[in-house]
Every structure is written in C-alpha cells, then in structure tokens.
N, C-alpha and C. Protein backbone atom coordinates (compact mmCIF):
# COMPACT_ATOMS: atom_id res chain seq x y z
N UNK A 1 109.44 133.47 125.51
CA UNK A 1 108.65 132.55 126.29
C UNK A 1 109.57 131.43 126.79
N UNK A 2 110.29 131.10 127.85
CA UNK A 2 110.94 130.42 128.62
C UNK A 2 109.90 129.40 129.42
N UNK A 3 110.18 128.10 129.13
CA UNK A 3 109.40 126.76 130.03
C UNK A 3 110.42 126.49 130.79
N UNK A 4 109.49 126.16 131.94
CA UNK A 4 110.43 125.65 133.22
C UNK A 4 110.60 123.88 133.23
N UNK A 5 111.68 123.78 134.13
CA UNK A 5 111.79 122.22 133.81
C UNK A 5 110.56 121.46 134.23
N UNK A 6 109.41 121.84 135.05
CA UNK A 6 108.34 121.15 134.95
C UNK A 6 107.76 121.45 134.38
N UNK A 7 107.11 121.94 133.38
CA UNK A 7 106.54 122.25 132.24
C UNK A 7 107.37 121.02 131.07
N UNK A 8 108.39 121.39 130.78
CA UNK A 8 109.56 120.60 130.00
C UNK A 8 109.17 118.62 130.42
N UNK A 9 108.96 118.64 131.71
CA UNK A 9 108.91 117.13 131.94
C UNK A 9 107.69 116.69 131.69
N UNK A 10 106.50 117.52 131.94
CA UNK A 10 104.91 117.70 131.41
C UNK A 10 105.05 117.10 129.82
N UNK A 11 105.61 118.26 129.51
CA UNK A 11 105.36 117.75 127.88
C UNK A 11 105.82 116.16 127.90
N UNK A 12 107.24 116.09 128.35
CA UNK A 12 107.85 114.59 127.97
C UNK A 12 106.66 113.46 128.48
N UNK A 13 106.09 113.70 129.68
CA UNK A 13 105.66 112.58 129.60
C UNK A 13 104.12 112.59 128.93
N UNK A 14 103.67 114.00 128.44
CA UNK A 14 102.53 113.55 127.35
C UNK A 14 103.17 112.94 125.92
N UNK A 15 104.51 113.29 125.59
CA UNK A 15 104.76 112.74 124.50
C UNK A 15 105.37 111.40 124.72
N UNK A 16 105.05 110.71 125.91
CA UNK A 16 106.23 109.55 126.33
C UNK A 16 107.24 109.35 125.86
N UNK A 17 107.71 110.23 126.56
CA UNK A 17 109.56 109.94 126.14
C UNK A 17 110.16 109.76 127.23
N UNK A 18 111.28 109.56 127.67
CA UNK A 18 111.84 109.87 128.89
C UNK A 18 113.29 110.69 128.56
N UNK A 19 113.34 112.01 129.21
CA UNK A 19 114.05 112.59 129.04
C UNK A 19 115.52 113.25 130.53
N UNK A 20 116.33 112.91 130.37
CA UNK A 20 117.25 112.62 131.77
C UNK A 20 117.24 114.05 132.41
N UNK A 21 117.71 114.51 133.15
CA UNK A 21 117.43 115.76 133.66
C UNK A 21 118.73 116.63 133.39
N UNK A 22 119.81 116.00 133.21
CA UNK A 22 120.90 117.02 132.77
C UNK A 22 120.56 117.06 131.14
N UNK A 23 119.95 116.54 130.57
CA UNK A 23 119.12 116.55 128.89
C UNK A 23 118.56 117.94 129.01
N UNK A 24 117.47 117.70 130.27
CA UNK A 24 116.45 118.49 130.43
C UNK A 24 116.81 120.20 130.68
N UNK A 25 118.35 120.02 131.50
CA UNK A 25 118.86 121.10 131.78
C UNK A 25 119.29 122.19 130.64
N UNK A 26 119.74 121.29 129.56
CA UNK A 26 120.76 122.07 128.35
C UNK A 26 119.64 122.11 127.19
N UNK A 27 117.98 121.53 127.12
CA UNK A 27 117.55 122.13 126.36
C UNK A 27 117.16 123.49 125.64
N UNK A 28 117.03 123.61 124.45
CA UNK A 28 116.39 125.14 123.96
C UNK A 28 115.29 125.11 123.47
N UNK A 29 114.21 124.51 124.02
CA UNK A 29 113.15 124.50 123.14
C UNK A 29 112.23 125.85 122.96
N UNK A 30 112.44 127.11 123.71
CA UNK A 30 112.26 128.24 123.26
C UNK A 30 112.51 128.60 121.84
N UNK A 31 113.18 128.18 121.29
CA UNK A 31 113.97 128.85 119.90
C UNK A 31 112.96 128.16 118.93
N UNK A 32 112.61 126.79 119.14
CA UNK A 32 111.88 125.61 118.27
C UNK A 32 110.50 126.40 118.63
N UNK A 33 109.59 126.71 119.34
CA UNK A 33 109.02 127.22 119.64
C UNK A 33 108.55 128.59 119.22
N UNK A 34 109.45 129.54 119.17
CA UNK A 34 109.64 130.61 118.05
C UNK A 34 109.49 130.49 116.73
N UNK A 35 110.17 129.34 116.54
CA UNK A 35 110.45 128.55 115.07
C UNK A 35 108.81 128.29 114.59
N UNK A 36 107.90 127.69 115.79
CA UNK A 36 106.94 127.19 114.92
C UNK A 36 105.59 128.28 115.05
N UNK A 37 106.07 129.24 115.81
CA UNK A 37 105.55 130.63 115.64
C UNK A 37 105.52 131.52 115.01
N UNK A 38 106.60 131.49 114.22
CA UNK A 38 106.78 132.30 112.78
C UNK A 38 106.13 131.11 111.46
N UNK A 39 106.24 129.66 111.56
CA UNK A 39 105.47 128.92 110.55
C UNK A 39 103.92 129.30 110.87
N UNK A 40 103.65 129.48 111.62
CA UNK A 40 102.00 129.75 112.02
C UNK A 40 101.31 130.89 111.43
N UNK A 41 102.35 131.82 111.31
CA UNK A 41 102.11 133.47 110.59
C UNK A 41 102.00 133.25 109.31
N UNK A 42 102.77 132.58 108.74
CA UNK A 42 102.53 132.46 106.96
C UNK A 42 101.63 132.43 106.19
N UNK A 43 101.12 133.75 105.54
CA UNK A 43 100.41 133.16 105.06
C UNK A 43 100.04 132.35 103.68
N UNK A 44 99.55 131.28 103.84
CA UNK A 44 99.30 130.34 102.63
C UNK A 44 97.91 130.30 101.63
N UNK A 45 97.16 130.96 102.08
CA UNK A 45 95.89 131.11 100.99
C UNK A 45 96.63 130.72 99.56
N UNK A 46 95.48 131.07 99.42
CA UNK A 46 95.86 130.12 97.80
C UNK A 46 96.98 129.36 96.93
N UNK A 47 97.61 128.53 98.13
CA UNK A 47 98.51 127.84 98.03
C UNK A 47 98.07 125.98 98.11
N UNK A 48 98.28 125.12 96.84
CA UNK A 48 97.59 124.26 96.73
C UNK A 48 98.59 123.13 97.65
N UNK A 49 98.22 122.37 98.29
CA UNK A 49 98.72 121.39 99.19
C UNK A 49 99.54 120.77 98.40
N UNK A 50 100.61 119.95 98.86
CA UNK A 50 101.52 119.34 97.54
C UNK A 50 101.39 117.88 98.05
N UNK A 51 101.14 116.61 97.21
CA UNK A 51 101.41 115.07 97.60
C UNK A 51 102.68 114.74 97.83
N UNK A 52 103.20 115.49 97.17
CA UNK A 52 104.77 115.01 96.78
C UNK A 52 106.04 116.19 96.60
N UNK A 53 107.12 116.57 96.75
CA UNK A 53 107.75 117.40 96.55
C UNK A 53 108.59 117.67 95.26
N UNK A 54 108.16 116.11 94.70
CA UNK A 54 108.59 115.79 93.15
C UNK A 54 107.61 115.83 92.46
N UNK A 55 107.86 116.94 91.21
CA UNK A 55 106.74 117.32 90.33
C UNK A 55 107.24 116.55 89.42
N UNK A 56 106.75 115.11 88.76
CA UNK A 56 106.86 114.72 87.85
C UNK A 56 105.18 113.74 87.61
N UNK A 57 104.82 113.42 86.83
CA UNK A 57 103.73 112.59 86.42
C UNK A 57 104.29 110.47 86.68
N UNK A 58 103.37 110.32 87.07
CA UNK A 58 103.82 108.57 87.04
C UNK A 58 103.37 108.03 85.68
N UNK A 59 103.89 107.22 85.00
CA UNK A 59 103.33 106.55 83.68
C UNK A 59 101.96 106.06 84.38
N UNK A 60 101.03 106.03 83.42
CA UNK A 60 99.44 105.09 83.46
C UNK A 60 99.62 103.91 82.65
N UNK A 61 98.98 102.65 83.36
CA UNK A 61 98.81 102.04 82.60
C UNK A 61 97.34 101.14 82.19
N UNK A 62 96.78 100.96 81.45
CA UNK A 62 95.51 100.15 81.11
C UNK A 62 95.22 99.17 82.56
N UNK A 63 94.03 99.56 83.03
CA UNK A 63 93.80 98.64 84.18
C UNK A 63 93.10 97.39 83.27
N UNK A 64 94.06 96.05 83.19
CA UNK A 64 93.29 95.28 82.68
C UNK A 64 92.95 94.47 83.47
N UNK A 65 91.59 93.56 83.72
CA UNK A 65 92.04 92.30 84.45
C UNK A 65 92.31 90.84 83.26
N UNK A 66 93.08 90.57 84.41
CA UNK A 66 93.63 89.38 83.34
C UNK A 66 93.96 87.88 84.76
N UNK A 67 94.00 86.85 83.95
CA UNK A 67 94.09 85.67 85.16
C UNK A 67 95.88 85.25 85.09
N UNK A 68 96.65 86.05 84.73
CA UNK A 68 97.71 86.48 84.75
C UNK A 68 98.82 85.25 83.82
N UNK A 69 97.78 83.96 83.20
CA UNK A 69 98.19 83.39 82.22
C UNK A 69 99.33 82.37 82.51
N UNK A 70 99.54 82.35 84.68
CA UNK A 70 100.89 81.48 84.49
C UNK A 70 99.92 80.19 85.81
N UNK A 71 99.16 79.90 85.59
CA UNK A 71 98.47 78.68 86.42
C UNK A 71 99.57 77.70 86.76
N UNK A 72 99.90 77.34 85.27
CA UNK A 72 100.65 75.96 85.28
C UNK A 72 101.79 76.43 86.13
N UNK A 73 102.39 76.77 85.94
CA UNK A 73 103.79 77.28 86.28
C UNK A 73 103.74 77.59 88.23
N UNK A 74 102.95 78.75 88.24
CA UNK A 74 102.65 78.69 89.79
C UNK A 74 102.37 77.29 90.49
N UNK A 75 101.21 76.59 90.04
CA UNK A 75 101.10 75.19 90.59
C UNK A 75 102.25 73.84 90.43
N UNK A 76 103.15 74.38 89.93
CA UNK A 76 104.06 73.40 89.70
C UNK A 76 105.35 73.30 90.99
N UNK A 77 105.11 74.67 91.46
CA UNK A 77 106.11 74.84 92.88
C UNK A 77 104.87 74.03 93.96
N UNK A 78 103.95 73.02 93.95
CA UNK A 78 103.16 72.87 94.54
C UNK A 78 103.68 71.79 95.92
N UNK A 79 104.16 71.84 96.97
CA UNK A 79 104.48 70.56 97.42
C UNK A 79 103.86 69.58 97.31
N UNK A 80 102.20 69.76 97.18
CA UNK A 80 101.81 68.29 97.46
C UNK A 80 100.81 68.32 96.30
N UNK A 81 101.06 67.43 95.14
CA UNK A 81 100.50 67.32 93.82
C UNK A 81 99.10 67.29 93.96
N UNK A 82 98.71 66.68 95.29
CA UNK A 82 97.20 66.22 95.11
C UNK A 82 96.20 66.61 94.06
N UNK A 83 96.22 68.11 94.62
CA UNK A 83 95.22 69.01 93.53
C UNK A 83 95.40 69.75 92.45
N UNK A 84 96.70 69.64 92.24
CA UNK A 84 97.41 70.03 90.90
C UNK A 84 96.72 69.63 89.63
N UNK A 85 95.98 68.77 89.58
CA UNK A 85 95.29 68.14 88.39
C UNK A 85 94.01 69.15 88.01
N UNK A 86 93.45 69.51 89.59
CA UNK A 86 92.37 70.47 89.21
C UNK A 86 92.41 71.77 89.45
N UNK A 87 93.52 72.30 89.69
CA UNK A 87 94.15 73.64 89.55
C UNK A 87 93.98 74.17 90.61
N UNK A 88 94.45 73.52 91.97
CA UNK A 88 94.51 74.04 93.23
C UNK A 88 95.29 73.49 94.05
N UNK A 89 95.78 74.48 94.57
CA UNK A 89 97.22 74.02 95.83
C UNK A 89 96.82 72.84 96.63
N UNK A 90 97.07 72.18 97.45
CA UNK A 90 96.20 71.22 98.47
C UNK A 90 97.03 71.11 99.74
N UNK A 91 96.26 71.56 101.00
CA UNK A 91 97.41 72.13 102.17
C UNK A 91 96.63 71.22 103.24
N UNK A 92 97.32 70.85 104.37
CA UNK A 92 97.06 69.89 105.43
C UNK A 92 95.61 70.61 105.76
N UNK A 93 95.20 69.77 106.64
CA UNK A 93 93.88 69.94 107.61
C UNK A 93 94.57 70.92 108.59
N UNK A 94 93.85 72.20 109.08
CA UNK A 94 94.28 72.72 110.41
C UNK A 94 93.53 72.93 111.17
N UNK A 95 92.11 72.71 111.16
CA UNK A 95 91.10 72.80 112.23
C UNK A 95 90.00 71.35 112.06
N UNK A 96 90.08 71.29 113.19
CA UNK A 96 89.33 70.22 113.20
C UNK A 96 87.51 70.61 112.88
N UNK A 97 86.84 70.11 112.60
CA UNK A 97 85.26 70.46 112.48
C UNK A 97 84.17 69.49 112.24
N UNK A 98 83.20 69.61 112.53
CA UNK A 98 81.87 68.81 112.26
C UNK A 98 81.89 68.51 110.72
C-alpha cells in the first residue's frame, strides 16, 4: 500500500505538523503501516492489560489522618505575625468588597 504525497500532506495537516517536502519525499511510511498491520492481527484474548511493565508490588501504608503535628513550626516561617497567635497565616487584602 503506497500513499501519495497528497495523501502524506493530508495526514500532516490532520496531525498538525508541518512537514517540508523534500521530508515528504524520502519518507517510508508504508513499512510503519505494515508494522501496525501485523500489531492489529495479534491475537490477545485472554491477555490481561498491564499498568505497568514492572511487576513489583508498592509498599501500603495505614491511611491515617493526622493534623500532621508541626502547626508551630509551619507558622513560624510566617511573614507577618499578626495571626500567628491564633494559628493562622495573615496575608494582605486583595479584593476590595462590601
């Protein structure tokens, strides 16, 4: 199955690319084409989809919630102390409102 260079420029500009015409001249996309004609034949029945190509397990860990125990410490990088006393950042006005 041989595509002609307008066919070839068709595709490019559904895939927006821009492709130069001496590019266009020395392509083989016949062969890629073949290529994904023989992947199409395979058959895969009872073949389970893979997430990953690395079969290993991830550690689990206990979903706990927790208030992560460092208040003080985070609020202490605070620039402006204001609300530091009652355990909240305190940041300029940025909208004006009723």
């Amino acid at each position: 199955m041989a595509f002609s260079k307008q066919q070839l420029r068709k595709f490019a500009d559904l895939i927006q690319i821009e492709i130069p015409d001496e590019k266009l001249e020395k392509m083989n996309i016949d062969s890629v084409v073949e290529w994904l004609d023989k992947l199409q034949k395979i058959d895969t029945t009872g073949v389970e989809p893979m997430l990953s190509p690395a079969e290993h397990d991830l550690p689990l860990r206990a979903d706990v919630v927790t208030d992560g125990g460092i208040r003080d410490a985070i609020l202490a990088n605070a620039p402006d102390k204001a609300g530091v006393s009652r355990g909240y950042f305190a940041v300029p006005k940025v909208m004006e409102g009723d």
